[in-house]
N, C-alpha and C. Protein backbone atom coordinates (compact mmCIF):
# COMPACT_ATOMS: atom_id res chain seq x y z
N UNK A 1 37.09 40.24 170.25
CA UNK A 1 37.70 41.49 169.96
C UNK A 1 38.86 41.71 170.89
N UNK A 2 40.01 42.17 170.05
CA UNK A 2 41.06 42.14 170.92
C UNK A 2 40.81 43.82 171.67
N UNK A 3 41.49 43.87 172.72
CA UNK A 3 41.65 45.43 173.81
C UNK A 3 42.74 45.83 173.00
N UNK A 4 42.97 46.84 173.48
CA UNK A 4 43.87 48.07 172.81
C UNK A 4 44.78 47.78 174.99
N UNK A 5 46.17 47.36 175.21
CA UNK A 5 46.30 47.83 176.04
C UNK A 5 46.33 49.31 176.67
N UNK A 6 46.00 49.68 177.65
CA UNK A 6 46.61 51.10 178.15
C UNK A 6 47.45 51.34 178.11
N UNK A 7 48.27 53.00 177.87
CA UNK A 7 49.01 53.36 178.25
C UNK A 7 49.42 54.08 179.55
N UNK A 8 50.58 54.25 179.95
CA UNK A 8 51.06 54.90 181.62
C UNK A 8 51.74 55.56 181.05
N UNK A 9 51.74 56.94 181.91
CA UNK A 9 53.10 57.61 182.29
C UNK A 9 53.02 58.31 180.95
N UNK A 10 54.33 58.29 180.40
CA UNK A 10 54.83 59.32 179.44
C UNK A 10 54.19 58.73 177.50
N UNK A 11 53.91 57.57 177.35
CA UNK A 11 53.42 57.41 176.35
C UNK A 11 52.05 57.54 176.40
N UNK A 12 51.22 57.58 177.21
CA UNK A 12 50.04 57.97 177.52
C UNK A 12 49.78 59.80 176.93
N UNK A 13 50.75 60.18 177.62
CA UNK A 13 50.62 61.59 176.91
C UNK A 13 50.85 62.13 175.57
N UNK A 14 51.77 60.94 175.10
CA UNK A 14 52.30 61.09 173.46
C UNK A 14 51.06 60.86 173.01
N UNK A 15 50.23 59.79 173.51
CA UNK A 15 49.40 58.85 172.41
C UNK A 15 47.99 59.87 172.49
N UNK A 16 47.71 60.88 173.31
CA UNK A 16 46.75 61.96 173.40
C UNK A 16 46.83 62.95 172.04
N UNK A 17 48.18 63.05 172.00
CA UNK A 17 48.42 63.71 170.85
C UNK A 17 48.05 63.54 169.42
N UNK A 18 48.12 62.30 168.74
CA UNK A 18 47.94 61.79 167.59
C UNK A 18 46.46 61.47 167.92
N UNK A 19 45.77 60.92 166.46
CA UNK A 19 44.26 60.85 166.36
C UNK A 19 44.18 59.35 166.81
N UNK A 20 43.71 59.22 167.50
CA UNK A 20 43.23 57.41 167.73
C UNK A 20 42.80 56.48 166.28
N UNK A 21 42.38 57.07 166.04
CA UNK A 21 41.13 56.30 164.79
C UNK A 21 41.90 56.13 163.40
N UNK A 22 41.55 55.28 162.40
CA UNK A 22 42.18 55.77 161.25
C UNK A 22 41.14 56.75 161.12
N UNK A 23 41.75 57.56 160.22
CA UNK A 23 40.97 58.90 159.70
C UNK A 23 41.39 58.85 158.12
N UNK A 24 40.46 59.72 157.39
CA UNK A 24 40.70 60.05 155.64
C UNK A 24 40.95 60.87 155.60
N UNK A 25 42.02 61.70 154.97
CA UNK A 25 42.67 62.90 154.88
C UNK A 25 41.71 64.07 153.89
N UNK A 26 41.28 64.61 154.15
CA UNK A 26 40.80 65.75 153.17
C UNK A 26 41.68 65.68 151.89
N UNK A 27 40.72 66.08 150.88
CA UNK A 27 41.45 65.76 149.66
C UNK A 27 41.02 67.33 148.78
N UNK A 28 40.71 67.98 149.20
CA UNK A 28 40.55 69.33 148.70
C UNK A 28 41.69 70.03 148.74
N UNK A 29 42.50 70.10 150.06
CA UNK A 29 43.96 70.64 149.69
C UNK A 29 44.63 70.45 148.92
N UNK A 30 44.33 68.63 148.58
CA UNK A 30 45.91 68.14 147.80
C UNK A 30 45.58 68.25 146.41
N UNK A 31 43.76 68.62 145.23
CA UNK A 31 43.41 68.79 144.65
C UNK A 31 44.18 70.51 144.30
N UNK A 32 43.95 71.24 145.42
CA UNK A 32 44.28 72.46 145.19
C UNK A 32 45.83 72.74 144.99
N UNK A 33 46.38 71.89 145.64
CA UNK A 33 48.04 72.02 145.32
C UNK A 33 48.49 71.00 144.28
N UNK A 34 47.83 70.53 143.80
CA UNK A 34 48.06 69.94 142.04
C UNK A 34 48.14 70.60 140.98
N UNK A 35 46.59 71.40 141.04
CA UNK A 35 45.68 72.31 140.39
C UNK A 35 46.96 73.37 140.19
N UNK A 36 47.55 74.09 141.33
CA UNK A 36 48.32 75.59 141.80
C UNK A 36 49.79 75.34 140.45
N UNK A 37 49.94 73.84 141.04
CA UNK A 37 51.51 73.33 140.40
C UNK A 37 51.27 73.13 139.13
N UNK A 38 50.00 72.68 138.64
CA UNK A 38 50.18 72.33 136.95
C UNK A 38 49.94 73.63 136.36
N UNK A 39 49.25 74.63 137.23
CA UNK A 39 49.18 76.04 136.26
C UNK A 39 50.09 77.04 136.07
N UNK A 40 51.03 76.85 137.95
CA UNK A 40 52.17 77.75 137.91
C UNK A 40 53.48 77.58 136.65
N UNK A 41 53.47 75.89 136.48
CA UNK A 41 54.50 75.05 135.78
C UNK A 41 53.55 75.75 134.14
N UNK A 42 52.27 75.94 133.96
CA UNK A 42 52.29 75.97 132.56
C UNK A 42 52.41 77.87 132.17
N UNK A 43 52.24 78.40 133.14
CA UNK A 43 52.48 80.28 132.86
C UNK A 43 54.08 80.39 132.91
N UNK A 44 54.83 79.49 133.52
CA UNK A 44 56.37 79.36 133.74
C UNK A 44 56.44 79.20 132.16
N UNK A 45 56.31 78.05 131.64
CA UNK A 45 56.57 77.77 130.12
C UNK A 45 56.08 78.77 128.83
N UNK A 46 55.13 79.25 129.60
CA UNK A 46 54.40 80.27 128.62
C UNK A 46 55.27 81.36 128.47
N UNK A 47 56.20 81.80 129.74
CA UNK A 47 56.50 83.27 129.60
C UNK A 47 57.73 82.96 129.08
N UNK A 48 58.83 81.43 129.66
CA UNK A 48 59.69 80.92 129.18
C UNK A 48 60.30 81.24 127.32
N UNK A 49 58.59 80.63 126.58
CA UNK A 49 58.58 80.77 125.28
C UNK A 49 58.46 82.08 124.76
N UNK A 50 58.13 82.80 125.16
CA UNK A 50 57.93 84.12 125.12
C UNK A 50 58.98 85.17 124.90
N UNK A 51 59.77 84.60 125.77
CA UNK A 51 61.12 85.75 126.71
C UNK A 51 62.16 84.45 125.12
N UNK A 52 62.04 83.31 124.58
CA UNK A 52 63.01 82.97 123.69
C UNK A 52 62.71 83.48 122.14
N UNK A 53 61.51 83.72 122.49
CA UNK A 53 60.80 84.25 120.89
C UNK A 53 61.21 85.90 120.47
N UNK A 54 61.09 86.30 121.58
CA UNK A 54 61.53 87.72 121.93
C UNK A 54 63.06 87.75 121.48
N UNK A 55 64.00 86.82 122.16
CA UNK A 55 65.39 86.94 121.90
C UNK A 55 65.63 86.48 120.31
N UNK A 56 64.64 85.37 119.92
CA UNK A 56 64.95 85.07 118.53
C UNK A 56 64.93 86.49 117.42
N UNK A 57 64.05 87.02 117.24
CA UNK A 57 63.18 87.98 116.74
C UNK A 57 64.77 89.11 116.98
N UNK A 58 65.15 89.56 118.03
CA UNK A 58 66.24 90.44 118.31
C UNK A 58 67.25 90.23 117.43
N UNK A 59 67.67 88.73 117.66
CA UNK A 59 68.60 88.26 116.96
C UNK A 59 68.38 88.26 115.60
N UNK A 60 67.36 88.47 115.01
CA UNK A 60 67.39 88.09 113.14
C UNK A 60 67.17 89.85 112.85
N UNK A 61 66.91 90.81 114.15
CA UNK A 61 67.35 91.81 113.45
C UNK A 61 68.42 92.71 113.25
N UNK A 62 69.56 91.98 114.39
CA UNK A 62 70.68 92.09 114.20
C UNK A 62 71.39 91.47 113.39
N UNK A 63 71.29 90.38 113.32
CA UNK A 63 71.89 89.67 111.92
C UNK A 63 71.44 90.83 110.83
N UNK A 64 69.98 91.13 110.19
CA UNK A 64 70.28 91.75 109.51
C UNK A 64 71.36 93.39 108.89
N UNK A 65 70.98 93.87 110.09
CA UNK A 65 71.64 94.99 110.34
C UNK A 65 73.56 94.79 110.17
N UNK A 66 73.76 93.63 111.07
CA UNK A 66 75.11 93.02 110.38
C UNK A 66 75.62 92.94 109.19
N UNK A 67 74.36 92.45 108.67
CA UNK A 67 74.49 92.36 107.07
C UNK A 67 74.57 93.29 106.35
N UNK A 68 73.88 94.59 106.47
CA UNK A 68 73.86 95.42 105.38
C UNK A 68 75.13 96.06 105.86
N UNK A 69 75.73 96.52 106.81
CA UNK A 69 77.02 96.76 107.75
C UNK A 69 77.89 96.82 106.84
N UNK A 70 78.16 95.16 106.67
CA UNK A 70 79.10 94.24 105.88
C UNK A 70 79.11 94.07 104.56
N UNK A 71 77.84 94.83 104.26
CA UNK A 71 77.40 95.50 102.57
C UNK A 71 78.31 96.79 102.54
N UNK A 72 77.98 97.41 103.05
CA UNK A 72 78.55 98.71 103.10
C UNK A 72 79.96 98.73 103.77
N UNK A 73 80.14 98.02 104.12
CA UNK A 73 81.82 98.39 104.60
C UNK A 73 82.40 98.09 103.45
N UNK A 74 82.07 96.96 102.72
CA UNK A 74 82.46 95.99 101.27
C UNK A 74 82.75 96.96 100.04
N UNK A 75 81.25 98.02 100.12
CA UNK A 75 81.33 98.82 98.97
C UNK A 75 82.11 100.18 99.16
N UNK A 76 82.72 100.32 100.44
CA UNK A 76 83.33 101.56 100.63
C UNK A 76 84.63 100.86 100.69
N UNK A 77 85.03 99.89 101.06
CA UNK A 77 86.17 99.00 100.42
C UNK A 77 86.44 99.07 98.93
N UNK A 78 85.45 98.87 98.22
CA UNK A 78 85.62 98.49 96.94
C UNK A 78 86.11 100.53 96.08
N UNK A 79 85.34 100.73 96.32
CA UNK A 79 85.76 102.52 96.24
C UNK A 79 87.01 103.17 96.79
N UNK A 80 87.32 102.63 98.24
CA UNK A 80 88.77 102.76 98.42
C UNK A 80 89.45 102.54 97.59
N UNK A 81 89.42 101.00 97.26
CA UNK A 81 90.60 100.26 96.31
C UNK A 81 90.80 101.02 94.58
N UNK A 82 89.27 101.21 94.20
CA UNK A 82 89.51 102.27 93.11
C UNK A 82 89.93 103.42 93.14
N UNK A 83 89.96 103.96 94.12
CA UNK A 83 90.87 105.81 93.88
C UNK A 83 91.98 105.61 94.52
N UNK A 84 92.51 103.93 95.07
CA UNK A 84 93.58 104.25 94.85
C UNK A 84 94.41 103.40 94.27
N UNK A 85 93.90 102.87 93.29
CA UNK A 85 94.75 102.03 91.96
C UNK A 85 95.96 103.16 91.44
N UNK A 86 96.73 102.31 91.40
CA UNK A 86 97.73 103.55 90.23
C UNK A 86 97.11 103.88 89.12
N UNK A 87 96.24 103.57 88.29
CA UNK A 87 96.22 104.27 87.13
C UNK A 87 95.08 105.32 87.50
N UNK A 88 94.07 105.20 88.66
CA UNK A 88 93.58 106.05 89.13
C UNK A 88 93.98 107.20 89.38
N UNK A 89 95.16 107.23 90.53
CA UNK A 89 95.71 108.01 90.99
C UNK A 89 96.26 108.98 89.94
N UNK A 90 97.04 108.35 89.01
CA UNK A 90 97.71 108.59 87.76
C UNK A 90 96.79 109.41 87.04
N UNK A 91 95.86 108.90 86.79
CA UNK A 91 94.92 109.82 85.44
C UNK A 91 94.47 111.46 86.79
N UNK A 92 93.80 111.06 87.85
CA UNK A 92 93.60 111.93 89.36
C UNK A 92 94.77 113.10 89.30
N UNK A 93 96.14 112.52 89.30
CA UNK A 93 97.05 113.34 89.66
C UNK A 93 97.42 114.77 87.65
N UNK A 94 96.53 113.65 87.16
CA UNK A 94 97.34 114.60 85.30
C UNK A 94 95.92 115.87 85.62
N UNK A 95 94.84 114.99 86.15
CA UNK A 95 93.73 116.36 86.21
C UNK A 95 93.62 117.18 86.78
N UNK A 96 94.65 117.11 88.39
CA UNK A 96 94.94 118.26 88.86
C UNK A 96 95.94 119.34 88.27
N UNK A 97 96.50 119.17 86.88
CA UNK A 97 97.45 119.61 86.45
C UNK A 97 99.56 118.92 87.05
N UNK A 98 99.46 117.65 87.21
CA UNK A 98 100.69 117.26 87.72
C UNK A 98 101.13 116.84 86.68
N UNK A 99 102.88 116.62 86.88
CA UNK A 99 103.07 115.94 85.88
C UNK A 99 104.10 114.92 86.49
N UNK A 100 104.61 113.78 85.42
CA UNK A 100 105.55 112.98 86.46
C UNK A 100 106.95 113.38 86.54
N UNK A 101 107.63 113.34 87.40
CA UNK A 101 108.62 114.09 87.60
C UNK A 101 110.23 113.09 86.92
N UNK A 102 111.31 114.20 86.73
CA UNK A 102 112.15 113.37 85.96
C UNK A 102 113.09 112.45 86.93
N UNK A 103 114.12 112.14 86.86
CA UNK A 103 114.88 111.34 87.15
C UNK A 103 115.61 112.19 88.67
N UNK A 104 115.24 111.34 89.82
CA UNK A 104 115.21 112.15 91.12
C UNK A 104 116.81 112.37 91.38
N UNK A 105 117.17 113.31 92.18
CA UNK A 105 118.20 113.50 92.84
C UNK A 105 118.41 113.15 94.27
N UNK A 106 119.24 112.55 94.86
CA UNK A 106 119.69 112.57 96.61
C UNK A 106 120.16 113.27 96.86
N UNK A 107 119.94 113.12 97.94
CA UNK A 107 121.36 113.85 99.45
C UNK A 107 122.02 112.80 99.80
N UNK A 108 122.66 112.82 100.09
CA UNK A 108 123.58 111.85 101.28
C UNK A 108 124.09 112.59 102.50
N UNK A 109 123.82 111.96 103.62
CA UNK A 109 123.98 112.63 104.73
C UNK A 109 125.10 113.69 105.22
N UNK A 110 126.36 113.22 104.06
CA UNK A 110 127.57 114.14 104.43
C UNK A 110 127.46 115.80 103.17
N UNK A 111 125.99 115.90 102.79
CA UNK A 111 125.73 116.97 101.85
C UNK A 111 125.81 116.97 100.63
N UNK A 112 126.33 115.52 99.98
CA UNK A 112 126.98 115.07 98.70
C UNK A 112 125.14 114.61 98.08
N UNK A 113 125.24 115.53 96.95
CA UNK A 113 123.91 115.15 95.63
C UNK A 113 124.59 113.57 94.96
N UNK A 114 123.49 112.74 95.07
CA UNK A 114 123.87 111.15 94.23
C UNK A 114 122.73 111.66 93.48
N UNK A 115 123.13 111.23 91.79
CA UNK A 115 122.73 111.56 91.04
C UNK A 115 122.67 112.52 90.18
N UNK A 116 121.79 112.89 88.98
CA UNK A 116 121.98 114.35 88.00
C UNK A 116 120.61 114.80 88.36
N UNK A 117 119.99 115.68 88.91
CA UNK A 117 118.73 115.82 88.76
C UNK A 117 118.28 116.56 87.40
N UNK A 118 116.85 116.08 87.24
CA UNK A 118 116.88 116.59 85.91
C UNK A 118 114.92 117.18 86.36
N UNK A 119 114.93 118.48 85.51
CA UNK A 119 113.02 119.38 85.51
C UNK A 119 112.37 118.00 85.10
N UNK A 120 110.76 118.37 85.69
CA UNK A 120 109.87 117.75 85.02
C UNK A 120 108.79 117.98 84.00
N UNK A 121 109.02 117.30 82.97
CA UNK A 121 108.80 117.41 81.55
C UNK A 121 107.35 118.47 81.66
N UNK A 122 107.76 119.89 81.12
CA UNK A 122 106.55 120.54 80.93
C UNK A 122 104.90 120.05 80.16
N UNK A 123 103.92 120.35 80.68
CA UNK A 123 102.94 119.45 80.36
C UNK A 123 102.29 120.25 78.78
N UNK A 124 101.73 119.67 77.91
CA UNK A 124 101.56 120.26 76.63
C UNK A 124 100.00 120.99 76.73
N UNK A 125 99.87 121.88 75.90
CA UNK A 125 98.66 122.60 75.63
C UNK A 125 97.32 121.95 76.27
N UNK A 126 97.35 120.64 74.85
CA UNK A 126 96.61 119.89 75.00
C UNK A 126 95.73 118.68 76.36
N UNK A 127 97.31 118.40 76.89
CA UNK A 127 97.22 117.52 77.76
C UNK A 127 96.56 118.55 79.33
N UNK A 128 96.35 119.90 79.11
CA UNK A 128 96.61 120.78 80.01
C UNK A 128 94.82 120.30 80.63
N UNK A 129 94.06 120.31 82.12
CA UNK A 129 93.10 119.75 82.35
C UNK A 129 91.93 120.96 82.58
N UNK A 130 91.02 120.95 81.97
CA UNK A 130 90.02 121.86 81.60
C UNK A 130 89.83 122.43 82.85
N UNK A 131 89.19 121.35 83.42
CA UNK A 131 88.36 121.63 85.06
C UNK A 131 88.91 120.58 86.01
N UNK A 132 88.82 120.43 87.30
CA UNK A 132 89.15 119.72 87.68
C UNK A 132 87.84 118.91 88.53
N UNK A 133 87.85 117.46 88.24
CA UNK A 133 86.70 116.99 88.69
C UNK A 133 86.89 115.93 90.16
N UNK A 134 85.79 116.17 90.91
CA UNK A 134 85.76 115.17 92.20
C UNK A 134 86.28 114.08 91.51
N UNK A 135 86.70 112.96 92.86
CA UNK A 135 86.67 111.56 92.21
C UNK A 135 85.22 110.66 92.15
N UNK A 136 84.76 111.00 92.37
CA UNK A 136 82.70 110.69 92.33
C UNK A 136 82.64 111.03 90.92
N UNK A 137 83.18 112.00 90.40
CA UNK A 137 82.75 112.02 88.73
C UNK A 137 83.26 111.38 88.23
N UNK A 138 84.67 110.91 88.85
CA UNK A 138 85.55 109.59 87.87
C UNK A 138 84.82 108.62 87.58
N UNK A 139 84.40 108.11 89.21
CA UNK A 139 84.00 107.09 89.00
C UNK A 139 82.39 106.76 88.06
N UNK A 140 81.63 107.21 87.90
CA UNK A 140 80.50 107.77 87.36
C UNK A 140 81.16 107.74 85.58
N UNK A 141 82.24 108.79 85.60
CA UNK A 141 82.70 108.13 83.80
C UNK A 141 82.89 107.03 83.71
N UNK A 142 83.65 106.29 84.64
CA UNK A 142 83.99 105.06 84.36
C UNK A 142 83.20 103.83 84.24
N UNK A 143 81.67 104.04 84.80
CA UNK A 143 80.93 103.00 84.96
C UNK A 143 79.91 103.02 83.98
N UNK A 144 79.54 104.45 83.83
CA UNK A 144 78.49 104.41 82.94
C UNK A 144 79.30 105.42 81.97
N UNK A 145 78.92 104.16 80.72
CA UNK A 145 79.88 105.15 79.18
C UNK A 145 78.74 105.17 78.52
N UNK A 146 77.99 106.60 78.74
CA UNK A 146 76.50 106.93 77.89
C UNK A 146 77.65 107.71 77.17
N UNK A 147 76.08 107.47 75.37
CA UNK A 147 76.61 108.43 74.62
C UNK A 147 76.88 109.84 74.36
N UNK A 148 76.88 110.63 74.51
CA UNK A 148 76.66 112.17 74.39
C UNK A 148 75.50 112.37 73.47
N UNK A 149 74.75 113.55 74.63
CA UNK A 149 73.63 113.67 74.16
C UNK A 149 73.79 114.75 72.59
N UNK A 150 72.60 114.40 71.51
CA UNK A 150 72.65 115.44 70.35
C UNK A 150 73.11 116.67 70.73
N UNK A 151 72.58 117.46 71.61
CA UNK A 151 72.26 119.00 72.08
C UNK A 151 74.38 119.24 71.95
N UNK A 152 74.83 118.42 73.01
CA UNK A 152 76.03 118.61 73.43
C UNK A 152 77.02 118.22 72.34
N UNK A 153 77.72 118.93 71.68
CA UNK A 153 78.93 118.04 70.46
C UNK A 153 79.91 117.48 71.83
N UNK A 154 80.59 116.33 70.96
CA UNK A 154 81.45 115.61 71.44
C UNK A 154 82.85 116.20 71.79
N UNK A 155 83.64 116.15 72.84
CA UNK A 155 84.77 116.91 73.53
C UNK A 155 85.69 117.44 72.53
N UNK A 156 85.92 116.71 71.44
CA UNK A 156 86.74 116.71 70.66
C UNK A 156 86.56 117.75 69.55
N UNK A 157 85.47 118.04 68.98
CA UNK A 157 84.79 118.38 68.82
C UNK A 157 84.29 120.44 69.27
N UNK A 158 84.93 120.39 70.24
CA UNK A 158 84.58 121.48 70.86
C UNK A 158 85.26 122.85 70.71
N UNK A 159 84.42 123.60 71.00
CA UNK A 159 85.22 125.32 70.05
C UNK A 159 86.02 126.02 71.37
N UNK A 160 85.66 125.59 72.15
CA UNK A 160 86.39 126.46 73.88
C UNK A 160 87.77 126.14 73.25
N UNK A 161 88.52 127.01 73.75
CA UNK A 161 90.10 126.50 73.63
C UNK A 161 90.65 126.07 75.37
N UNK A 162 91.27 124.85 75.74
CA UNK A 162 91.93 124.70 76.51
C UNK A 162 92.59 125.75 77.24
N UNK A 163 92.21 125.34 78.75
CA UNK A 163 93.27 126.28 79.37
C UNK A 163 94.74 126.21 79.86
N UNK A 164 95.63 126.81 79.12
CA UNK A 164 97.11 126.66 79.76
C UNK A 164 97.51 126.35 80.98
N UNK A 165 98.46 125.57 81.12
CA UNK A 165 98.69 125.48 82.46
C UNK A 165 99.27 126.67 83.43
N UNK A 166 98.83 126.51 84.50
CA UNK A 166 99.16 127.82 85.15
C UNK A 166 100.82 127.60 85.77
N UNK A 167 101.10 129.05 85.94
CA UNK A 167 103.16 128.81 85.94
C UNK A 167 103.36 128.36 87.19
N UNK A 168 104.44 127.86 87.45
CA UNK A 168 104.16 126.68 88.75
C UNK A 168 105.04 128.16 89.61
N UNK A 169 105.22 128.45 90.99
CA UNK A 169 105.71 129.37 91.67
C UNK A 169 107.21 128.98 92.17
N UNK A 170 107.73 127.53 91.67
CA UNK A 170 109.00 127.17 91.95
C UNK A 170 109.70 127.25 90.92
N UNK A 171 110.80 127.29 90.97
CA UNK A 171 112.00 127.61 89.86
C UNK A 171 111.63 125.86 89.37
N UNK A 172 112.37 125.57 87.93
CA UNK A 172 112.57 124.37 87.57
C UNK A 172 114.04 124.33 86.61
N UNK A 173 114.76 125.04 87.34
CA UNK A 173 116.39 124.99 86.87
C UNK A 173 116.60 123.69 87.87
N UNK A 174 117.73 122.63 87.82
CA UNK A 174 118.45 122.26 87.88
C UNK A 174 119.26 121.91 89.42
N UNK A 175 119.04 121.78 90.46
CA UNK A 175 119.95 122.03 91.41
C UNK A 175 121.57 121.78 91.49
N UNK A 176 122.12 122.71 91.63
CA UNK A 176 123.84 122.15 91.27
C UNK A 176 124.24 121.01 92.33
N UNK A 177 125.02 120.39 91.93
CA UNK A 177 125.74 119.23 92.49
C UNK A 177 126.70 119.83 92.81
N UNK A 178 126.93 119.45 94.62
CA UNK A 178 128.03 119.49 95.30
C UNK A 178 128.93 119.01 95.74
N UNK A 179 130.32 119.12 95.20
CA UNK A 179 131.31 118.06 95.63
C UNK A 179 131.62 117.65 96.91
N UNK A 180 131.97 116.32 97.09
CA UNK A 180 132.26 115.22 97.91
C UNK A 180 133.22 116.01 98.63
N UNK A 181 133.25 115.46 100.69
CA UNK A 181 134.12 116.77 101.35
C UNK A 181 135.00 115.92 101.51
């Protein structure tokens, strides 16, 4: 059997320090810090999936909400564009009682009229507009063409007499043309 020499002096005191012997390390700690790491690592993933399921779920109910958004902006688009088609406007503007006006007159900046101006064509009995209706009822005639019910006779048909148009509060003479200075 071989000796272990002695140590002197200053390695003598190192070698007090450390264990002489081999020794076996306890294995309950390193069981417990396996154990700590595979459970911390699997509640990490758990809440991970959780906190993305959560964001998914957010997200598909904003998408929807986008969507109907983009429904409705579409159909208030589409309603814009109908009241204000010209022939919209046009049939809109005869039911408020308007009519189209004749052949326009200028100014020119030095006071000189370009052109003849001429009234606009008085509107007839007939053409004169009963009532005047929202544009929500336009559109409503226009989409749905039900028949008239029995009870109600047909417009044409009808014993009311039209109401005249009412007198407009502006003159419709002519403005004179003024000569060139």
């Amino acid at each position: 059997m071989s000796r272990k020499p002695e140590l002197k002096g200053r390695a003598a005191r190192l070698a007090r320090l450390f264990p002489a012997g081999p020794r076996q390390a306890a294995r309950t700690p390193f069981v417990l810090l396996v154990v700590l790491l595979l459970g911390g690592g699997l509640i990490g993933l758990l809440v991970l999936n959780s906190a993305l399921s959560e964001g998914s779920f957010k997200m598909d109910d904003l998408q929807k909400d986008t969507k109907s958004l983009t429904d409705e902006e579409q159909a208030l688009q589409r309603d814009i564009d109908s009241y204000s088609a010209p022939d919209a406007l046009q049939r809109r503007a005869r039911e408020l009682g308007m009519v189209p006006g004749g052949d326009p007159a200028f100014l020119n900046p030095d006071g000189t009229v370009k052109g003849v101006p001429s009234p606009a064509a008085q509107q007839s009995v007939q053409e004169a507009p009963a009532a005047v209706r929202p544009p929500e009822a336009l559109l409503l005639s226009q989409t749905i063409e039900a028949p008239p019910s029995p009870a109600t006779p047909p417009p044409s048909t009808r014993s009311e007499p039209a109401e005249p148009p009412a007198p407009s509060a502006a003159p419709t003479e002519a403005i004179p043309e003024t000569p060139g200075r």
